[in-house]
Protein backbone atom coordinates (compact mmCIF):
# COMPACT_ATOMS: atom_id res chain seq x y z
CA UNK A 1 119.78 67.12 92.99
CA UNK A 2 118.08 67.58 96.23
CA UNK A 3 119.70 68.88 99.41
CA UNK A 4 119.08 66.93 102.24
CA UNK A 5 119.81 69.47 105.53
CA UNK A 6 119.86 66.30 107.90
CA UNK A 7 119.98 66.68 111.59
CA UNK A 8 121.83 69.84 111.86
CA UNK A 9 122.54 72.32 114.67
CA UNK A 10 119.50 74.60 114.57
CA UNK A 11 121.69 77.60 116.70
CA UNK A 12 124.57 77.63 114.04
CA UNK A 13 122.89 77.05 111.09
CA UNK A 14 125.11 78.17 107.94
CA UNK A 15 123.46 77.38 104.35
CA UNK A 16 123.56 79.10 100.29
CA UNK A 17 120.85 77.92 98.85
CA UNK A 18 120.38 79.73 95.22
CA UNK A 19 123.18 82.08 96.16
CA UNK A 20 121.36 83.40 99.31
CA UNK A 21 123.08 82.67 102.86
CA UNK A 22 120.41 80.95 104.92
CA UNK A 23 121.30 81.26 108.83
CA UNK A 24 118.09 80.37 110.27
CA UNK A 25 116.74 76.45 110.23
CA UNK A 26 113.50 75.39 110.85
CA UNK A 27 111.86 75.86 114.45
CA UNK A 28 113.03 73.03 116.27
CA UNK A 29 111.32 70.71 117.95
CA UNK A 30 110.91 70.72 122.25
CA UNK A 31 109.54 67.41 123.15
CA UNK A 32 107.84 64.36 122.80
CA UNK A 33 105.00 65.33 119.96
CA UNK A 34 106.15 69.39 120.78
CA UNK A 35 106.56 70.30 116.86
CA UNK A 36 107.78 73.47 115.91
CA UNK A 37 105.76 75.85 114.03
CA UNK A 38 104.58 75.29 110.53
CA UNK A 39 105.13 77.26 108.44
CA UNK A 40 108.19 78.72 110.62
CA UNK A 41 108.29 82.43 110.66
CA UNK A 42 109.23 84.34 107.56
CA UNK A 43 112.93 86.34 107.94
CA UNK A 44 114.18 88.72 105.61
CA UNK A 45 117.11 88.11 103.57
CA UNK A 46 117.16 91.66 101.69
CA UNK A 47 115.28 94.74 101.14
CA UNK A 48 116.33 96.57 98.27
CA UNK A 49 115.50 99.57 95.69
CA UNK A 50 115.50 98.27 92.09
CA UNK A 51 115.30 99.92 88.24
CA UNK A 52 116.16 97.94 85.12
CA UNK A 53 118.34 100.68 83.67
CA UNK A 54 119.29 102.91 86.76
CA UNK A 55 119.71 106.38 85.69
CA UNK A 56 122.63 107.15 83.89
CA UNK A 57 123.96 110.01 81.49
CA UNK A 58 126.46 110.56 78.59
CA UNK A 59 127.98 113.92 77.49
CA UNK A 60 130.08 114.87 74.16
CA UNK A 61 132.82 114.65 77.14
CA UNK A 62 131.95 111.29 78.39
CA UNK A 63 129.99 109.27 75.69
CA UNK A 64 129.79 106.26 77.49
CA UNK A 65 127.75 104.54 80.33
CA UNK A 66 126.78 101.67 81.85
CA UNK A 67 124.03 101.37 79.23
CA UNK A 68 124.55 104.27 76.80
CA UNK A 69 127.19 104.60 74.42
CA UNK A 70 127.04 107.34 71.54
CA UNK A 71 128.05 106.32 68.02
CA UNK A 72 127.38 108.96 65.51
CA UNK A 73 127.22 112.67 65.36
CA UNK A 74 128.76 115.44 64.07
CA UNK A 75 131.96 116.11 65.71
CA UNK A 76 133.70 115.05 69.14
CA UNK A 77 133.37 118.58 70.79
CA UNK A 78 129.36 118.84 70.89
CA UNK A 79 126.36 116.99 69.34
CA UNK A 80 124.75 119.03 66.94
CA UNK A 81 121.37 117.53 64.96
CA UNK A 82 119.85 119.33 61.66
CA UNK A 83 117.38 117.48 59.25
CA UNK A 84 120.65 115.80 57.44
CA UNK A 85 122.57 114.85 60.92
CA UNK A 86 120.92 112.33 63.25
CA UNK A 87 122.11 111.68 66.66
CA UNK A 88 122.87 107.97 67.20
CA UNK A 89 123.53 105.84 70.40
CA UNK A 90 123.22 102.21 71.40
CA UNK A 91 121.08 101.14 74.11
CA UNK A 92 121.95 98.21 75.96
CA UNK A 93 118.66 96.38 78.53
CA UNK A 94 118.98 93.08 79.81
CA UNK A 95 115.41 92.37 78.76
CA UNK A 96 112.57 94.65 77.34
CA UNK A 97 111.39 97.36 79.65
CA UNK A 98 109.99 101.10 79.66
CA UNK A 99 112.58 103.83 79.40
CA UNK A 100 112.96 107.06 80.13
CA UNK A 101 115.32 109.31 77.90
CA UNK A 102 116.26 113.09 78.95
CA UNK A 103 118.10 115.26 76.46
CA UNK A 104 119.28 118.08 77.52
CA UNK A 105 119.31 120.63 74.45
CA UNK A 106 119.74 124.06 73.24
CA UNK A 107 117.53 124.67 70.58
CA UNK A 108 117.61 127.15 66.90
CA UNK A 109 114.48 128.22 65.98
CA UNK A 110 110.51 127.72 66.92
CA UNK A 111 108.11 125.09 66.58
CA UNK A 112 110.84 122.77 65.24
CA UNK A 113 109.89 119.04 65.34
CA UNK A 114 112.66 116.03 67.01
CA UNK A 115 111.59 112.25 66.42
CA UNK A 116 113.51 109.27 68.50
CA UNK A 117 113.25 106.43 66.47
CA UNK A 118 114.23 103.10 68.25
CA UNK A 119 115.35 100.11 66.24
CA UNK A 120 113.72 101.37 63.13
CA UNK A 121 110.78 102.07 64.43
CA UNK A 122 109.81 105.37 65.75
CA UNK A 123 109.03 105.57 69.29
CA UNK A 124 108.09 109.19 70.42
CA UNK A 125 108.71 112.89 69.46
CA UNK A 126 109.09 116.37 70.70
CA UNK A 127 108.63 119.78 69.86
CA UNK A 128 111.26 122.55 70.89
CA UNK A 129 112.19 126.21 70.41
CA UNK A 130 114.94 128.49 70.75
CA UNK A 131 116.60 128.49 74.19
CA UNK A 132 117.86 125.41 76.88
CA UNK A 133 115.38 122.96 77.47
CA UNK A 134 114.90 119.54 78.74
CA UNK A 135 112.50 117.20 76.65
CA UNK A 136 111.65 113.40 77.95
CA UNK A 137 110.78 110.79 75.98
CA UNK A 138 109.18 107.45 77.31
CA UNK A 139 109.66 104.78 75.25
CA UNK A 140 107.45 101.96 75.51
CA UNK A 141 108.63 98.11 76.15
CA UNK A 142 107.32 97.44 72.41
CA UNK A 143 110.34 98.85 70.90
CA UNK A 144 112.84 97.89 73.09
CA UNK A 145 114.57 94.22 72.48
CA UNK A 146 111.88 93.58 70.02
CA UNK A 147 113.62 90.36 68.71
CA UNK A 148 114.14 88.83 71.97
CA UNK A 149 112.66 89.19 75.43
CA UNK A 150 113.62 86.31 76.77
CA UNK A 151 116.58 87.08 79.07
CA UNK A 152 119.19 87.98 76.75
CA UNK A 153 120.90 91.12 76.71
CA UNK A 154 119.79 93.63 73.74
CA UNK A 155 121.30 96.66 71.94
CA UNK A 156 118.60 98.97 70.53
CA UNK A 157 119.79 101.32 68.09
CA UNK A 158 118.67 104.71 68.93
CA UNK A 159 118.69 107.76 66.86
CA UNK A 160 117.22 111.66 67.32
CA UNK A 161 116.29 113.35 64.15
CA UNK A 162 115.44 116.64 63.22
CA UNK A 163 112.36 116.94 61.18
CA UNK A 164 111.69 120.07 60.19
CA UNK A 165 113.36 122.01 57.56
CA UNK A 166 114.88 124.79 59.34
CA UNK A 167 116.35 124.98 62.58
CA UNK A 168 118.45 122.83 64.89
CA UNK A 169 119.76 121.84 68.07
CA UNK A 170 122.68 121.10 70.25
CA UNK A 171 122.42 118.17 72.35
CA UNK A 172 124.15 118.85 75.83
CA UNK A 173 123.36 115.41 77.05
CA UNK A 174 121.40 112.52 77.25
CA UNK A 175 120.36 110.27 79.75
CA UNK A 176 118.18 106.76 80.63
CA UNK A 177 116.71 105.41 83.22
CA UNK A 178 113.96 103.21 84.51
CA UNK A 179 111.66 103.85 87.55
CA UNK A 180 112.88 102.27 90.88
CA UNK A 181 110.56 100.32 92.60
CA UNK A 182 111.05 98.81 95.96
CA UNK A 183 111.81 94.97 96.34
CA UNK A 184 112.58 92.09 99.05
CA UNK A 185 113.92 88.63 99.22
CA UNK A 186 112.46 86.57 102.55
CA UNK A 187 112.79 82.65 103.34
CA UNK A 188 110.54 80.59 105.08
CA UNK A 189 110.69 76.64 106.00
CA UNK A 190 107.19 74.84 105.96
CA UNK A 191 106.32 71.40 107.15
CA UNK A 192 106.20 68.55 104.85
CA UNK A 193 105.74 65.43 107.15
CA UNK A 194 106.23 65.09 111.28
CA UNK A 195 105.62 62.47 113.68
CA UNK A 196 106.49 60.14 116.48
CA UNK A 197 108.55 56.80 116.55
CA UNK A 198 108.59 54.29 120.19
CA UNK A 199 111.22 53.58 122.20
CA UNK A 200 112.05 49.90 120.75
CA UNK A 201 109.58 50.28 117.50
CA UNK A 202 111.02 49.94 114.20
CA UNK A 203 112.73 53.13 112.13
CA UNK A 204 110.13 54.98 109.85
CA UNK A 205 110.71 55.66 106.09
CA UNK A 206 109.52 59.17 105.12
CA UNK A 207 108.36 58.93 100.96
CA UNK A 208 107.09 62.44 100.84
CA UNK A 209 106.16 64.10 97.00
CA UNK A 210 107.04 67.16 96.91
CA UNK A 211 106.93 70.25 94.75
CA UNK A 212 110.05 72.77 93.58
CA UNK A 213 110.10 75.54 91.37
CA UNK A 214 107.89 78.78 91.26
CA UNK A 215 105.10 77.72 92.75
CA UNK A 216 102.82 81.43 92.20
CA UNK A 217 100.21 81.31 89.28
CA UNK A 218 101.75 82.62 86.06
CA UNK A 219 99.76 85.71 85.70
CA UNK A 220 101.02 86.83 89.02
CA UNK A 221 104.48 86.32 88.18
CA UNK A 222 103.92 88.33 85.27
CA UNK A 223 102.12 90.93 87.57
CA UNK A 224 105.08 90.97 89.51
CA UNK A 225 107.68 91.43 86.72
CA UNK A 226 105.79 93.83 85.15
CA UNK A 227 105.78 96.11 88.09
CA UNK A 228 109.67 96.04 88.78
CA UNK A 229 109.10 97.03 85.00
CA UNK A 230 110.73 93.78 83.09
CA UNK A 231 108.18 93.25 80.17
CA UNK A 232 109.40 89.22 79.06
CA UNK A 233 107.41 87.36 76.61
CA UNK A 234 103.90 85.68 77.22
CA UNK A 235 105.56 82.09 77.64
CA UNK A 236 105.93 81.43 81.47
CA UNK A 237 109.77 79.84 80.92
CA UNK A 238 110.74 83.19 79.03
CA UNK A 239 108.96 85.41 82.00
CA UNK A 240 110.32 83.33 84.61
CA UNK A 241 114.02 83.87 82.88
CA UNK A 242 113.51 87.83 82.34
CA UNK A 243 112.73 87.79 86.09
CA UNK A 244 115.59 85.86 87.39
CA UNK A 245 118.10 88.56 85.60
CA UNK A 246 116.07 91.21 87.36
CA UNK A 247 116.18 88.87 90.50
CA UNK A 248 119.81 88.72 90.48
CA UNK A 249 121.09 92.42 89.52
CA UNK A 250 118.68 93.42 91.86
CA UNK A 251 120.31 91.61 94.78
CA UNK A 252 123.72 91.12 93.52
CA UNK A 253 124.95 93.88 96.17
CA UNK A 254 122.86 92.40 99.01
CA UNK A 255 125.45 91.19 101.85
CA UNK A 256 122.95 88.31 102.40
CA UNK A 257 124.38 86.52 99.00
CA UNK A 258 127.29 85.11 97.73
CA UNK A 259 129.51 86.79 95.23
CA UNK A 260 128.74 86.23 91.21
CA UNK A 261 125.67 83.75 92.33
CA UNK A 262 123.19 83.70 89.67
CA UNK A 263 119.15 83.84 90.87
CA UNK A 264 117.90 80.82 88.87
CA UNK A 265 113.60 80.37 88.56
CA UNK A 266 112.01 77.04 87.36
CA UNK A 267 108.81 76.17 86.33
CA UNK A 268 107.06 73.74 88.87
CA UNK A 269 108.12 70.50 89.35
CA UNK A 270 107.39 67.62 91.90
CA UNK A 271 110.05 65.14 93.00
CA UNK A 272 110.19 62.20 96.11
CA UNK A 273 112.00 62.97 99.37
CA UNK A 274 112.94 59.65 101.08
CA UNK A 275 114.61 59.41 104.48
CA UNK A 276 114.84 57.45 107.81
CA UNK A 277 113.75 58.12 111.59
CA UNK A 278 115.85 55.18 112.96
CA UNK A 279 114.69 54.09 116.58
CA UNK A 280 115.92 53.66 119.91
CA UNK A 281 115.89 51.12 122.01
CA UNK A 282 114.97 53.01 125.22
CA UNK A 283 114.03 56.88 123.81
CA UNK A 284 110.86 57.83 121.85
CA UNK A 285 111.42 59.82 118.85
CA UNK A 286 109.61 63.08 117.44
CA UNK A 287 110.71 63.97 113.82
CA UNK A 288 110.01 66.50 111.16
CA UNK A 289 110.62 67.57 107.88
CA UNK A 290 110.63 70.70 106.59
CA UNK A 291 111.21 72.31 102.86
CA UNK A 292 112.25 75.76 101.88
CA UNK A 293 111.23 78.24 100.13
CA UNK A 294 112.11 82.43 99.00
CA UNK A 295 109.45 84.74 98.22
CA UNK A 296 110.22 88.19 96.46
CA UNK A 297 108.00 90.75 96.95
CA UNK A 298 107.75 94.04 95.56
CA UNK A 299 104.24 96.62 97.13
CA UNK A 300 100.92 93.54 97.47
CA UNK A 301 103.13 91.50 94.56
CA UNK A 302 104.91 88.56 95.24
CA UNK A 303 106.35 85.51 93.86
CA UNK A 304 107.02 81.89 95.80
CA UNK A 305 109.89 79.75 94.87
CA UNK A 306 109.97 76.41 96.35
CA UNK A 307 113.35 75.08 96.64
CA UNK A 308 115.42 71.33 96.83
CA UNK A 309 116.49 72.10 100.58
CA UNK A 310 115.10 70.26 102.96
CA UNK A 311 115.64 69.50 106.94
CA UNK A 312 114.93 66.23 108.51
CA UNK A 313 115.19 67.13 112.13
CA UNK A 314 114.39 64.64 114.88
CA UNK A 315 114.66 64.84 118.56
CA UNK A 316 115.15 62.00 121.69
CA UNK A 317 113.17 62.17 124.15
CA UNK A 318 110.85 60.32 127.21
CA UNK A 319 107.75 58.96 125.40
CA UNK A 320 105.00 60.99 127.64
């Protein structure tokens, strides 16, 4: 369904379109063929800091987070790992996506070998001796969510394993998190028809095409998800869903929305706006239309989302 924004107050405007609270209409118009700009000037609607997983640790004390949640190890009072006793914990991502894992250990013996092995597979190692230390693991996007990626949530089964024969280690803690990366949400209304209508002509039908949806090519969108670090499949539908769960815990916080809105992005799509300029008798009339649309940006990447709001404004006035 479209949404026709019909000849409203410009100084109070008042709108949620896609769970954002638009307050600023269209530049209006201030006289006889006087349009207002087009496109109207871009305001911001949010400037936040974003990570997939933001970082986040569990303890023998506290084994559960936002995202982490230990499930197997030797005993409740501290995690101890030998050849024959893993360390296990689910992670939870809302789509696939690079991770960082910390563990925070105190090692027996030299040289000793660790692997992580994510859902099966394994995904990095480390080498530790005697003492505290700190290792960090990345693990890749491949092995995260590998049966989905296309905006559900997934649990990958994690697990740290001793490989050598001798020698151990005592896990203090672990802990996850992907790197934050700076993002915004503006609006902007552009022009899709304008014109003039005599004092005593007839009314004017406006049959304008027009075009909703995400309206940036798809390998830009993925350029764009991939640096706010949301790896989705190849096919533009699954991409576009990844990036509207990023979209929306992203901004979820952001006064500028309404509460428990969900970010929604389509694939392009062109529909008909139709509406009427009715005439006066003794005043000309100047009229435009204008569509709206949000663009997220995060550094030089950015993605344009064309959306079914639109504002039919027309103005009175002396025909000059």
């Amino acid at each position: 369904m479209e949404e026709l924004i019909e000849r409203c107050s410009l100084t109070n405007f008042h709108q949620v379109v896609d769970g954002w609270i638009i307050d600023q209409g269209p530049p209006a118009i201030t006289g006889y063929e006087q349009f207002g700009e087009d496109p109207g000037p871009i305001f911001e609607l949010a400037d936040v800091s974003f990570a997939a997983i933001p970082q986040q640790a569990v303890t023998p004390q506290q084994t559960q987070s936002a995202n982490l949640e230990v499930t197997s190890s030797d005993d409740g009072g501290q995690w101890n790992i030998t050849q024959n006793v893993p360390l296990e914990f689910n992670l939870t991502t809302p789509y696939n996506c690079d991770i960082e894992l910390e563990l925070n250990i105190f090692g027996v013996g030299d040289n000793c070998e660790c692997e992580v092995v994510v859902n099966g597979l394994t995904a990095g190692s480390f080498t530790y001796n005697s003492g505290e230390s700190t290792q960090k693991v990345l693990v890749s996007h491949d092995y995260i969510g590998r049966d989905s990626g296309t905006g559900s949530n997934n649990l990958n089964k994690i697990s740290v394993n001793c490989t050598s024969q001798v020698g151990g280690l005592v896990v203090n803690s672990i802990s996850a998190k992907t790197e934050s990366r700076p993002l915004k949400a503006h609006a902007q209304w552009f022009q899709l028809a304008c014109g003039t209508v005599p004092a005593g002509g007839d009314s004017v039908v406006i049959a304008q095409e027009t075009t909703t949806g995400c309206t940036t090519a798809n390998s830009e969108t993925e350029t764009l998800t991939k640096s706010l670090n949301i790896n989705a499949s190849v096919n533009p539908a699954g991409v576009l869903k990844c990036l509207g769960l990023g979209l929306t815990a992203a901004f979820n916080e952001s006064s500028s929305r309404s509460v428990g809105s969900t970010i929604t992005l389509n694939e392009v799509a062109t529909h008909k706006y139709q509406g009427t300029v009715t005439a006066l008798a003794d005043k000309a009339k100047t009229y435009q239309l204008y569509q709206l649309r949000v663009i997220y940006s995060s550094g030089t990447d950015d993605v344009v989302v064309n959306h079914h709001t639109y504002m039919l404004n027309d103005v009175a006035t002396d025909q000059e």
